[in-house]
Protein backbone atom coordinates (compact mmCIF):
# COMPACT_ATOMS: atom_id res chain seq x y z
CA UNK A 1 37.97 36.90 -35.28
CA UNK A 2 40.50 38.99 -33.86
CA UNK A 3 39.04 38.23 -30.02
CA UNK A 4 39.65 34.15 -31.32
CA UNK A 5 43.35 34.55 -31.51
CA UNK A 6 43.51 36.55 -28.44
CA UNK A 7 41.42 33.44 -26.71
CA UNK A 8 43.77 30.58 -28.32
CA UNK A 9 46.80 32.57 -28.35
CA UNK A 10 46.42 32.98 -23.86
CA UNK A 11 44.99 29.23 -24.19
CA UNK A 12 48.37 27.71 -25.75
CA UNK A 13 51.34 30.23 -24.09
CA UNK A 14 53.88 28.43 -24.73
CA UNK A 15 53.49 27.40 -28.63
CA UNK A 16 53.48 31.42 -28.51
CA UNK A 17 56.66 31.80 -26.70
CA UNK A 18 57.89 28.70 -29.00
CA UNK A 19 56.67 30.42 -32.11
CA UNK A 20 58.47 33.97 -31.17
CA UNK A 21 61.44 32.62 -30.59
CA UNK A 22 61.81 30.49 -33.50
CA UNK A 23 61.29 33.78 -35.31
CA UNK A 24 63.51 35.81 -33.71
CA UNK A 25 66.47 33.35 -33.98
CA UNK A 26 65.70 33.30 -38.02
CA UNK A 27 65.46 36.96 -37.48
CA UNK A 28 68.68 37.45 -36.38
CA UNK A 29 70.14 34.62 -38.69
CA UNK A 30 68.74 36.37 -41.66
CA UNK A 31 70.24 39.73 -40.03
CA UNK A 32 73.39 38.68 -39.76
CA UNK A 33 73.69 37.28 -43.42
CA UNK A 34 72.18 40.18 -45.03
CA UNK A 35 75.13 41.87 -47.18
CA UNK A 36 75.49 45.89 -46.53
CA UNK A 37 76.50 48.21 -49.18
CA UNK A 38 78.79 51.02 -47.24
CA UNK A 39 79.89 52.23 -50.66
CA UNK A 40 76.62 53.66 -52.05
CA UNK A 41 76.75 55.14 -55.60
CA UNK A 42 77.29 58.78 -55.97
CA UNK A 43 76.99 59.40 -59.91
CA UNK A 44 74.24 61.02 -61.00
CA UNK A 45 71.55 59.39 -63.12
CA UNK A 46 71.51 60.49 -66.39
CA UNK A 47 68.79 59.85 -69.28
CA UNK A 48 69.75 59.67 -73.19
CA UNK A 49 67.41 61.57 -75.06
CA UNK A 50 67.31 60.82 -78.89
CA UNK A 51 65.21 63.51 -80.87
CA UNK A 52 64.94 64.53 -84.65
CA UNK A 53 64.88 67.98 -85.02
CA UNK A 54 65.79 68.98 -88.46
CA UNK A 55 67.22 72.14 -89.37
CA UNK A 56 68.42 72.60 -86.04
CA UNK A 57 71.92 72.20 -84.85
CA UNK A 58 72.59 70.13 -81.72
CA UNK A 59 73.24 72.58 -79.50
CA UNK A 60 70.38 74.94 -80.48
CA UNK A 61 68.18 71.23 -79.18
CA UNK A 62 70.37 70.05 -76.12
CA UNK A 63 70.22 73.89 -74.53
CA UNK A 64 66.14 73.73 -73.43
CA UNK A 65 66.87 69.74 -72.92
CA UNK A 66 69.70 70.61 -70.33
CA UNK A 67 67.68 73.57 -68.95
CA UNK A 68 64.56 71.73 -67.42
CA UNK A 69 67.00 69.88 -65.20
CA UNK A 70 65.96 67.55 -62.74
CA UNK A 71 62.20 67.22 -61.55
C-alpha cells in the first residue's frame, strides 16, 4: 500500500506540491488566529473533601487530610 502512494504521489508532482501548499497556507492561517494565554494560572488546585467523622473535632480530621499533601 504504502509503495502505491509513493508510485502516484512521484506520478502526479504537482497535485503534491498543490496539496502542501494549500496546507501550509491554512497552517499558518490557523497559526496566526490561534489565541495565546501569556498569563497562565498560578493558584494551586485545591480539592474539598467532605467526611463524617463523629466524635472527632475538625481539626483532629483535617491534620492527616492536610498531611498526605500532593501526590
Amino acid at each position: 500500500m504504502l509503495n502505491s502512494i509513493i508510485r502516484h504521489s512521484l506520478a502526479n508532482r504537482m497535485a503534491v506540491i498543490v496539496i502542501a501548499g494549500i496546507l501550509l497556507i491554512l497552517g499558518m492561517i490557523l497559526t496566526l488566529r490561534t489565541e495565546v494565554d501569556i498569563f497562565p494560572d498560578l493558584n494551586a488546585p485545591t480539592v474539598v473533601v467532605m467526611t463524617e467523622a463523629p466524635g472527632m473535632a475538625p481539626e483532629e480530621i483535617e491534620d492527616p487530610v492536610l498531611s498526605v499533601g500532593p501526590l
